[in-house]
Protein backbone atom coordinates (compact mmCIF):
# COMPACT_ATOMS: atom_id res chain seq x y z
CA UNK A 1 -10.04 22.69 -23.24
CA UNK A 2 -12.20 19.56 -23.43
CA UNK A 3 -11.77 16.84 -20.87
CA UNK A 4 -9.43 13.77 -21.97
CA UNK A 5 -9.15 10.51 -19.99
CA UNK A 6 -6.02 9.22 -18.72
CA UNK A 7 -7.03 5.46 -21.92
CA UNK A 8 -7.13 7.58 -24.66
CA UNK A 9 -3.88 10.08 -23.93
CA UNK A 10 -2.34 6.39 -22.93
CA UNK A 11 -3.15 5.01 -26.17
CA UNK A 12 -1.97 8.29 -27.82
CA UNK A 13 1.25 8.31 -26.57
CA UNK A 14 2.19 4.45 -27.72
CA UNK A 15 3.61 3.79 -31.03
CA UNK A 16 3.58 0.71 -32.63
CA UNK A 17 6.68 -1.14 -33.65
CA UNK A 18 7.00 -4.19 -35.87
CA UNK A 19 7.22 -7.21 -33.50
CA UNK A 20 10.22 -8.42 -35.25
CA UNK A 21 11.77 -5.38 -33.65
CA UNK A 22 10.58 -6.07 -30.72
CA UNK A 23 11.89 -9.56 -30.32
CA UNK A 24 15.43 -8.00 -31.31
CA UNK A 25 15.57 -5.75 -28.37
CA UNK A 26 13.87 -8.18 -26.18
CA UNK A 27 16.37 -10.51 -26.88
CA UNK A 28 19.30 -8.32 -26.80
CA UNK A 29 18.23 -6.92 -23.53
CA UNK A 30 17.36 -10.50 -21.39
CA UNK A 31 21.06 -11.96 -23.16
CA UNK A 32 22.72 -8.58 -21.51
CA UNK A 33 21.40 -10.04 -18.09
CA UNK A 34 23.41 -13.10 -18.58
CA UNK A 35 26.48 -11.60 -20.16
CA UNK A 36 25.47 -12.01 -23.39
CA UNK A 37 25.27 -9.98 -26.75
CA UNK A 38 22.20 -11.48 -26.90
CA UNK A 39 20.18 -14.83 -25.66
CA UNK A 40 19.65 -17.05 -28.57
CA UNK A 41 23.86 -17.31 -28.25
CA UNK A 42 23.36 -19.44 -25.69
C-alpha cells in the first residue's frame, strides 16, 4: 500500500459545490440563529 499524506486524502475527500449553493445554506443556516427562515428576511 503506498504511503498517502494526510493534504492529498484531505483534498480527496472535498467536493466542490457551486457557491451559489453555498450562499443558500449559509444563509439559511446564520437566519436559523436568529429565528429566521433565513437572514436576508431581515
Amino acid at each position: 500500500m503506498p504511503m498517502v499524506g494526510i493534504r492529498e486524502v484531505y483534498r480527496e475527500a472535498q467536493t466542490m459545490r457551486p457557491w451559489d449553493d453555498v450562499y443558500e445554506d449559509l444563509c439559511k443556516d446564520l437566519g436559523s440563529h436568529y429565528g429566521l427562515n433565513d437572514i436576508r428576511e431581515a
